[in-house]
Protein backbone atom coordinates (compact mmCIF):
# COMPACT_ATOMS: atom_id res chain seq x y z
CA UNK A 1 29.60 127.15 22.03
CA UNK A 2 33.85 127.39 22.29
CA UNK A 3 35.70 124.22 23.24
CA UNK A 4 38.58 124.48 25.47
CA UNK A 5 41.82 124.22 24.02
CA UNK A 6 42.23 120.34 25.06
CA UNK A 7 38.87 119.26 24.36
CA UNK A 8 38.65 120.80 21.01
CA UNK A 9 42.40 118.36 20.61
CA UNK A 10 40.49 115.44 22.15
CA UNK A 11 37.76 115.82 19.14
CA UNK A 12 40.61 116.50 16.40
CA UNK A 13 42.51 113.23 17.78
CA UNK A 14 39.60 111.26 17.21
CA UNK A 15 38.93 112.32 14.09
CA UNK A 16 42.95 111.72 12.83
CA UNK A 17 44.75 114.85 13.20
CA UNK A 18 47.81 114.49 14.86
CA UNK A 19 47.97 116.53 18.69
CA UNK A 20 50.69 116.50 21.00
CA UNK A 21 50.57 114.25 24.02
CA UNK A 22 49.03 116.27 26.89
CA UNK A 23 46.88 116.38 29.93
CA UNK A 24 44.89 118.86 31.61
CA UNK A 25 45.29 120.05 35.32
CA UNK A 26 42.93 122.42 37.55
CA UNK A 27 46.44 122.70 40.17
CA UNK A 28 49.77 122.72 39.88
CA UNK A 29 50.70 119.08 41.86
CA UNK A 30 48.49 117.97 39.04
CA UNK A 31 50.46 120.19 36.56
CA UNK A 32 53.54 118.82 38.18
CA UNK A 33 52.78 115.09 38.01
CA UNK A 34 52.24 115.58 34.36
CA UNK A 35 55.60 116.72 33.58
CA UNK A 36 56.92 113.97 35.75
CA UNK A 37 55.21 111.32 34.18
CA UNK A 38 56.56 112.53 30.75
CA UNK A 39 59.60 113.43 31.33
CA UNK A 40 60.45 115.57 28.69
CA UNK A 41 60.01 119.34 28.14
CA UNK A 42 56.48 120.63 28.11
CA UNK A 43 54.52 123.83 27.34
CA UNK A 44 52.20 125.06 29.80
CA UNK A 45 48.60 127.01 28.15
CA UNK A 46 46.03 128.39 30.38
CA UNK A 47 42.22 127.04 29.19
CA UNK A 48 40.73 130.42 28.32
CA UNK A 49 38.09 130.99 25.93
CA UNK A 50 39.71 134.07 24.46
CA UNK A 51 42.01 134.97 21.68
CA UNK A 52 45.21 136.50 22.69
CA UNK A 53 46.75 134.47 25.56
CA UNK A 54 49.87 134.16 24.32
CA UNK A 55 50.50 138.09 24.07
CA UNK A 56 48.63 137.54 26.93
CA UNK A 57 51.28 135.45 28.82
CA UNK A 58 49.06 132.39 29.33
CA UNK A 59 51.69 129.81 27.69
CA UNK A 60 54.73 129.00 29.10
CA UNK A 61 57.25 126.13 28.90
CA UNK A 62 59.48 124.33 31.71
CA UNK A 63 62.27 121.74 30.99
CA UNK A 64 61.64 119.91 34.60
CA UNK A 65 58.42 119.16 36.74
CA UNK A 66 59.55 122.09 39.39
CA UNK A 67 59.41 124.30 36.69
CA UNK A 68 56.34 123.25 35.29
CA UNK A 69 54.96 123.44 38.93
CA UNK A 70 55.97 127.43 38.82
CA UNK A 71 54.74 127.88 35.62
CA UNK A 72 51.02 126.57 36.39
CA UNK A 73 51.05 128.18 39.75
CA UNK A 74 51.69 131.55 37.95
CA UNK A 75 49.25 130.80 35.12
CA UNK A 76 46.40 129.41 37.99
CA UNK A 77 46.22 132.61 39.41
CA UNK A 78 46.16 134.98 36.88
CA UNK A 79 42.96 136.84 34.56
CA UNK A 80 43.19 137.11 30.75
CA UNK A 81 40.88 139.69 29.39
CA UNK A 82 38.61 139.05 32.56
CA UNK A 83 38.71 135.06 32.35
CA UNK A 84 39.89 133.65 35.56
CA UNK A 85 42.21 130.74 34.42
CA UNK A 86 40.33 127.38 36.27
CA UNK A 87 42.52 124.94 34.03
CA UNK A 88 45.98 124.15 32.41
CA UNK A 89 46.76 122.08 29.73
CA UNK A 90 50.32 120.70 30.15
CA UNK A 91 51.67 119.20 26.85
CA UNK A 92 54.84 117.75 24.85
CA UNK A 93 56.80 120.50 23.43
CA UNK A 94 57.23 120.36 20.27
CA UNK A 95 60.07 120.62 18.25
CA UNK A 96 59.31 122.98 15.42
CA UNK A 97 60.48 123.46 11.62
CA UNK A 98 57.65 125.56 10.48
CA UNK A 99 53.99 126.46 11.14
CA UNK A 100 51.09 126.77 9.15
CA UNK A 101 47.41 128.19 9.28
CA UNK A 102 44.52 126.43 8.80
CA UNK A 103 40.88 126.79 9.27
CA UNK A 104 36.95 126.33 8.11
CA UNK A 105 34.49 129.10 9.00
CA UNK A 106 31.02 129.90 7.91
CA UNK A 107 31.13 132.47 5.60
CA UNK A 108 27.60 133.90 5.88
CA UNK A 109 27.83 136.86 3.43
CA UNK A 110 28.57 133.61 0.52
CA UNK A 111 26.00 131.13 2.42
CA UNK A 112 28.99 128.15 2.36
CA UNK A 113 31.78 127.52 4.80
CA UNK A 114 35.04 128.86 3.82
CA UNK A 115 38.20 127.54 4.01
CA UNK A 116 41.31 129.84 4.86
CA UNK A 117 45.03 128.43 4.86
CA UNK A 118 48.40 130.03 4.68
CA UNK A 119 51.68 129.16 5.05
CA UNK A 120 53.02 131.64 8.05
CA UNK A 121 51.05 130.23 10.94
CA UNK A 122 51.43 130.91 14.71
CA UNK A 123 50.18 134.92 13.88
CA UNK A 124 47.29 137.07 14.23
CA UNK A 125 45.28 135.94 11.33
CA UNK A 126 43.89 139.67 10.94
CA UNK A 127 46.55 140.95 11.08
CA UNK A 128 48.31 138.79 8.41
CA UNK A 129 44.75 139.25 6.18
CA UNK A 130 45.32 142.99 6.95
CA UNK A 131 48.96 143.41 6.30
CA UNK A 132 49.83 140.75 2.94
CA UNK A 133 46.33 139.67 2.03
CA UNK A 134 48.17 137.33 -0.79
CA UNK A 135 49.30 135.23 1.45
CA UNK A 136 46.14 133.75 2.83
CA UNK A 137 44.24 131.29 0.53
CA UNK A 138 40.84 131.33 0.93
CA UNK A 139 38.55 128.61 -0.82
CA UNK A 140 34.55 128.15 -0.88
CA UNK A 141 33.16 124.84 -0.46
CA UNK A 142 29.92 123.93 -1.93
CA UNK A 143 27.79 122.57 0.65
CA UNK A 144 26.19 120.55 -1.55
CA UNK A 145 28.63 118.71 -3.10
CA UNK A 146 31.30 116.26 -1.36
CA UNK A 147 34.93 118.17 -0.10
CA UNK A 148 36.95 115.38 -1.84
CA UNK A 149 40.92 114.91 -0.70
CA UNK A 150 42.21 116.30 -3.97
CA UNK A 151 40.92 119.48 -2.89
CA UNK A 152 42.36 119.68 -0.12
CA UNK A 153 45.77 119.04 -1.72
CA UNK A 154 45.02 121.56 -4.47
CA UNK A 155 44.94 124.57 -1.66
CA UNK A 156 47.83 122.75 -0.07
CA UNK A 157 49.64 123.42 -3.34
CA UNK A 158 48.78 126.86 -3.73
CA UNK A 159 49.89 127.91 0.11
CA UNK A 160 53.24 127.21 -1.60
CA UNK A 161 54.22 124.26 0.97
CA UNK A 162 57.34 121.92 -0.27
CA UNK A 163 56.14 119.34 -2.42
CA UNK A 164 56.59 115.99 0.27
CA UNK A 165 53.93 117.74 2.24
CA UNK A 166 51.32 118.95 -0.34
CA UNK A 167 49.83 115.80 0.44
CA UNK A 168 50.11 115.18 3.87
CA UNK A 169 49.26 118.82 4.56
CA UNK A 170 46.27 118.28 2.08
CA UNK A 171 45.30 115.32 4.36
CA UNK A 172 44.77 117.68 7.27
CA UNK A 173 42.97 120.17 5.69
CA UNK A 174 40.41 117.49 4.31
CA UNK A 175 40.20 116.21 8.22
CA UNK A 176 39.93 119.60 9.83
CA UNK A 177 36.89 120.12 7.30
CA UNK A 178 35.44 116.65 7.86
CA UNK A 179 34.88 117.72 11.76
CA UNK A 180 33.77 121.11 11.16
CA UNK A 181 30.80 119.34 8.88
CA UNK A 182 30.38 116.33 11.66
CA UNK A 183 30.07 118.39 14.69
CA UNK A 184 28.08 121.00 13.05
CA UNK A 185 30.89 123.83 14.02
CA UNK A 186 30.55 127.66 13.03
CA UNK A 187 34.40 127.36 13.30
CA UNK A 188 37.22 125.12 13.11
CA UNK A 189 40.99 126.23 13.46
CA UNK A 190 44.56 124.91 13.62
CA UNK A 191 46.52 127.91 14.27
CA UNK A 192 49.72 126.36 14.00
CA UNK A 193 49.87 123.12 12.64
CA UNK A 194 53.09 122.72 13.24
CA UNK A 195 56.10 120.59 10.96
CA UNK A 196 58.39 118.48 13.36
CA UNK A 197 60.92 115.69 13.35
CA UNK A 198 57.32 114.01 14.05
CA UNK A 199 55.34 115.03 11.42
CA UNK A 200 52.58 117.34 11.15
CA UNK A 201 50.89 118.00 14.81
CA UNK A 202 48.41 120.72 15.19
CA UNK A 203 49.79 122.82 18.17
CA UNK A 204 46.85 124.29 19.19
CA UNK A 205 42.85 123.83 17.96
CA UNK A 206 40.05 125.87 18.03
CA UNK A 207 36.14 124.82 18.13
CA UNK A 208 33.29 126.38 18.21
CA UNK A 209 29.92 125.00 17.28
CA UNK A 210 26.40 125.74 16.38
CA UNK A 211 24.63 126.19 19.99
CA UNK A 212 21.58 125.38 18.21
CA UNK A 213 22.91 121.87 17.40
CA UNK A 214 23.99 120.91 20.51
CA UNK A 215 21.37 118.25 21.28
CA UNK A 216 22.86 116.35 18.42
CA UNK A 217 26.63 116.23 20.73
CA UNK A 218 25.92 115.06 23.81
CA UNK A 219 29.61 113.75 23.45
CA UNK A 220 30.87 117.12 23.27
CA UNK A 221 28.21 117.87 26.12
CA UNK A 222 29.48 115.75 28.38
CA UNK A 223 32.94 117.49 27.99
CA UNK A 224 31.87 120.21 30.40
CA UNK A 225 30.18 118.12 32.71
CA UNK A 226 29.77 119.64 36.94
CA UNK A 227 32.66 117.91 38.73
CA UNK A 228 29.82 115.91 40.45
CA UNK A 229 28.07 114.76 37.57
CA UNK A 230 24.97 115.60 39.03
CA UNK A 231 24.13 117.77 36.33
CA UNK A 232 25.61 118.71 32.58
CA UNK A 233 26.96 122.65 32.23
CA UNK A 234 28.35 123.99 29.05
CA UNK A 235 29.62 127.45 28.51
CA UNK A 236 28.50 129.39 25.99
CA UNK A 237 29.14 132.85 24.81
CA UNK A 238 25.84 135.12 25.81
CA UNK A 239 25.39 136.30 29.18
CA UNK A 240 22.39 134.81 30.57
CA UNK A 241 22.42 131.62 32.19
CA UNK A 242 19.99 128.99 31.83
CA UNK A 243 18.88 126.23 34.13
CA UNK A 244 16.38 123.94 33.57
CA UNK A 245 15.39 120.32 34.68
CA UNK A 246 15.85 118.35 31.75
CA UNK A 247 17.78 118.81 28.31
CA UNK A 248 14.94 119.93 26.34
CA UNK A 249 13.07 122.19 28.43
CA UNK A 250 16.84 123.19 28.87
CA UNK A 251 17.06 124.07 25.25
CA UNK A 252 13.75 125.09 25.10
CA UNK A 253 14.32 127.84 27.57
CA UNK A 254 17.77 128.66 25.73
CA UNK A 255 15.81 129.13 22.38
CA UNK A 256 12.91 131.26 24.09
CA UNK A 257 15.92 133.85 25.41
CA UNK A 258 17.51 134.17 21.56
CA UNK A 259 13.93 134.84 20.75
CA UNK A 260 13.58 137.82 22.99
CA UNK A 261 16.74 139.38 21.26
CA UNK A 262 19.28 137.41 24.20
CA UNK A 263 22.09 135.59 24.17
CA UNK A 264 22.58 132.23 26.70
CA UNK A 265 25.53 131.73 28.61
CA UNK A 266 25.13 128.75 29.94
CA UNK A 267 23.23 125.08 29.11
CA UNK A 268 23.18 123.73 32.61
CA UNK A 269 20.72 120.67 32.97
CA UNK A 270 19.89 119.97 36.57
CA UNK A 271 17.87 116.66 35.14
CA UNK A 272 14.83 115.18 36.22
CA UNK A 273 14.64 114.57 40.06
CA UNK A 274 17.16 117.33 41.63
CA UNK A 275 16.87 118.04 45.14
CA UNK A 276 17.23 121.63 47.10
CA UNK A 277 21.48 120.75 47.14
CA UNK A 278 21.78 120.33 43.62
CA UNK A 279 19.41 123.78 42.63
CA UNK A 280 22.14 125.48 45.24
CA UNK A 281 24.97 124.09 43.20
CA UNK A 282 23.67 124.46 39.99
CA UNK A 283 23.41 128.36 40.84
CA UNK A 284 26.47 128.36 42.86
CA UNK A 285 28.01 127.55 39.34
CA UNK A 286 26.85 129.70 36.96
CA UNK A 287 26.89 132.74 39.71
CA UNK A 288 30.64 132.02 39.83
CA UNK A 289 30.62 132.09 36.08
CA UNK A 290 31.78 135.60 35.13
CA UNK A 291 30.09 136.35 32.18
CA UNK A 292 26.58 135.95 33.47
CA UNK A 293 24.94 138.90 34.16
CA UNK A 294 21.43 137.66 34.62
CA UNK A 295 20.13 134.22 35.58
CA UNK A 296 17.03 131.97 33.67
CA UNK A 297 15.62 129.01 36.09
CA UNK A 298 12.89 127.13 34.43
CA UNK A 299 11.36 124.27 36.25
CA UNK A 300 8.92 122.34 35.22
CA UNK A 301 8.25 120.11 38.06
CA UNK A 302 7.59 116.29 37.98
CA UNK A 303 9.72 114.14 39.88
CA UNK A 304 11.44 117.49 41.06
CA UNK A 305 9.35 119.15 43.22
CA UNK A 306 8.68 122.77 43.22
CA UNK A 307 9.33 123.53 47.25
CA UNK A 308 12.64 121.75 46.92
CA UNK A 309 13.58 124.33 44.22
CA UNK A 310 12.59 127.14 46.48
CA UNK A 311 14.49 125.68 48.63
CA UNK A 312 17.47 125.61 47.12
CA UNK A 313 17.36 129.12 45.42
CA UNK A 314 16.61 130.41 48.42
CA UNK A 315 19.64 129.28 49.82
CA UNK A 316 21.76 130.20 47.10
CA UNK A 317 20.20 133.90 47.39
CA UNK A 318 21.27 133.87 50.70
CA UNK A 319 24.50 132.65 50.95
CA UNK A 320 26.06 134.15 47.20
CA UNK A 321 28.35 137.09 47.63
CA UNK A 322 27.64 138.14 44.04
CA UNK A 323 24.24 139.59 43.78
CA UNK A 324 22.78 138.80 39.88
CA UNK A 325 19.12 139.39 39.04
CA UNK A 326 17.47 135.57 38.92
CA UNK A 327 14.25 135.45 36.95
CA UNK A 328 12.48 131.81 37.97
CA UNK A 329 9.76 129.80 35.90
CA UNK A 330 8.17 127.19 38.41
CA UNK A 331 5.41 125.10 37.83
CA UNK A 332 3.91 121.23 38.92
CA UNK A 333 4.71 119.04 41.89
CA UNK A 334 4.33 120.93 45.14
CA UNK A 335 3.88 124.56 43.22
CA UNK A 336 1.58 126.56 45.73
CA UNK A 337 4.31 125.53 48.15
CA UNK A 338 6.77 126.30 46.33
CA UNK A 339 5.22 129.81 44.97
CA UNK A 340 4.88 130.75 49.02
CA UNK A 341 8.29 130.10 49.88
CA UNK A 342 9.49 132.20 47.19
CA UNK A 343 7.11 134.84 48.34
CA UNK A 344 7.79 134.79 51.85
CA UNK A 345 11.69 135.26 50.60
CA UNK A 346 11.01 138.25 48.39
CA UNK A 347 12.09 136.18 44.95
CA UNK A 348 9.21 137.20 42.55
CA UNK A 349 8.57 134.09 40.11
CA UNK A 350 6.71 133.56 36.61
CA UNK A 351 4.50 130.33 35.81
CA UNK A 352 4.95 130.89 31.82
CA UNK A 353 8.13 130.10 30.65
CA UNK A 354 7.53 132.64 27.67
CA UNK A 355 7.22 135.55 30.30
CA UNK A 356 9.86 134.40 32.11
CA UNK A 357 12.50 134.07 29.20
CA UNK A 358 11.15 137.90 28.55
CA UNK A 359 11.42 139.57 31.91
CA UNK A 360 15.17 137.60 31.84
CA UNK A 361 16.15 139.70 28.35
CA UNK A 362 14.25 142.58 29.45
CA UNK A 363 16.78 143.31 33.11
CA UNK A 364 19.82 141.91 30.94
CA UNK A 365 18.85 144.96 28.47
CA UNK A 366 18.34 147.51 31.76
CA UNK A 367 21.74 146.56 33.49
């Protein structure tokens, strides 16, 4: 699962590193208050989950609110690489001496995460890796041993950084790994930690974690929460969306796709007692969520009861402008009225959650 830009800052802040003062905005009064209220140049960055956005055009940077107002209205409306930007982060500009790299990755070919620094930040990592390969450190950690602070000053050394920041640069690498271990992350990035008048403030931050751990987060979790709070929706990075009413036949239903050879896009956890409305918004969401191509409901009725699921689905079906194929598992309270109401409707339905997941991989695979 990928963070957003200022949630993946709100997890680095609490674990010590040093981000710039910023707020995000889903319009541009909100974008515009911001600025006011700080009053002091800011840099505008669209909330994207793809590399690129600055070649991309999706930062700018305004020295007054009106500005910033532009700038987010712009940035609101546009698509990088097929992501519709929902979300701005406005944020302190930074005055910058220099800009390093820094980041922890699984390195699965070694079986140990893998740390990678270099002194010329704010680039294309590849293309840096590509281009002067000497110029990137790269250090193995063994997982079963303690990452102790002098290491972290040792690669700090050997990136070549002046000597009064070996150790305060050596600090930061020791954080950054400290939350890539704590939040169980596949991927942990400060691309550029930036030197200023300030000190050392990672400009931007990258996270991505283990979707397989995600039951152990439900901090992070609760990052992507519906604006209602009715229900709990995290992106990930497959293309199949699954529903389900509660977090562990959530998760169940996310692991029984990956073991039919697909990839989830979505947790989305409707909970325990959801009525017809919240099935309808709960597919209103994920149908407005571009990457899914094929949707995974599986119900498991107790307190929810399976008509009022119909219900709602059925509604959804017939009100959604975007047509994706919607495999549903639906079983307990109220099923054989349930079951008809789906019938009646023409939406076919599964009562094994196994079949399901497979018929749900299997029209992913034929689109």
């Amino acid at each position: 699962m990928k963070l957003y830009e200022y949630n993946a800052k709100a997890v680095f802040k609490k674990e010590g590193i040093v981000v710039p003062e910023g707020y995000m905005a889903q319009n541009s009064d909100k974008a515009q208050e911001i600025a006011e209220n700080m009053n002091r140049p800011v840099a505008i960055k669209s909330q994207v989950l793809v590399g690129g956005r600055g070649k991309a055009g999706g930062i700018k940077f305004a020295d007054t609110p009106q500005e910033t107002f532009n700038c987010a209205e712009q940035l609101l409306s546009t698509t990088i690489k097929g992501e519709n930007v929902k979300y701005v982060l406005v944020e302190e500009k930074a005055n910058i001496e220099n800009e390093f790299y820094l980041s922890v990755a699984v390195d699965r070919s070694n079986k140990r995460p893998l740390i990678m620094a270099s002194a010329e930040g704010g680039v294309d990592i590849e293309e840096l890796a590509e281009k002067t390969p000497e110029k990137i450190i790269k250090y193995h950690v063994n997982p079963q041993e303690e990452f102790l602070p002098y290491e972290g000053r040792e690669i700090a050394r050997k990136m070549g950084v002046g000597s009064s920041l070996v150790s305060p640069v050596g600090g930061i690498i020791w954080k950054l790994f400290q939350v890539f271990k704590k939040y169980d992350a596949q991927l942990a990035e400060i691309n550029p930690l930036v030197v200023t008048d300030k000190g050392l403030i990672a400009a931007d931050a990258k996270l991505e974690l283990d979707d397989d751990s995600l039951y152990r987060h439900q901090e992070i979790m609760k990052f992507e929460e519906y604006e209602s709070d009715e229900f709990a929706f995290v992106k990930l990075d497959g293309d199949i969306a699954v529903i389900g009413n509660g977090a562990g036949l959530t998760l169940t239903g996310m692991d029984m796709i990956k073991l039919n050879g697909g990839e989830p896009a979505t947790f989305l956890d409707i909970g325990g007692g959801s009525s017809a409305e919240v099935i309808k918004k709960a597919l209103d969401l994920v149908i407005d969520y571009s990457p899914v191509k094929v949707i995974f409901l599986n119900v498991l009725g107790g307190i929810t009861r399976a008509d009022d699921v119909a219900k709602g689905v059925i509604n959804a079906l017939e009100e959604s402008e975007r047509k994706i194929p919607l495999v549903i598992r639906l079983t307990g309270t109220n099923e054989e009225e349930g079951q008809r109401l789906l019938t009646e409707a023409g939406v076919s339905f599964e009562t094994s959650m196994e079949d399901a997941a497979k018929k749900a991989v299997t029209l992913r695979n034929s689109l």
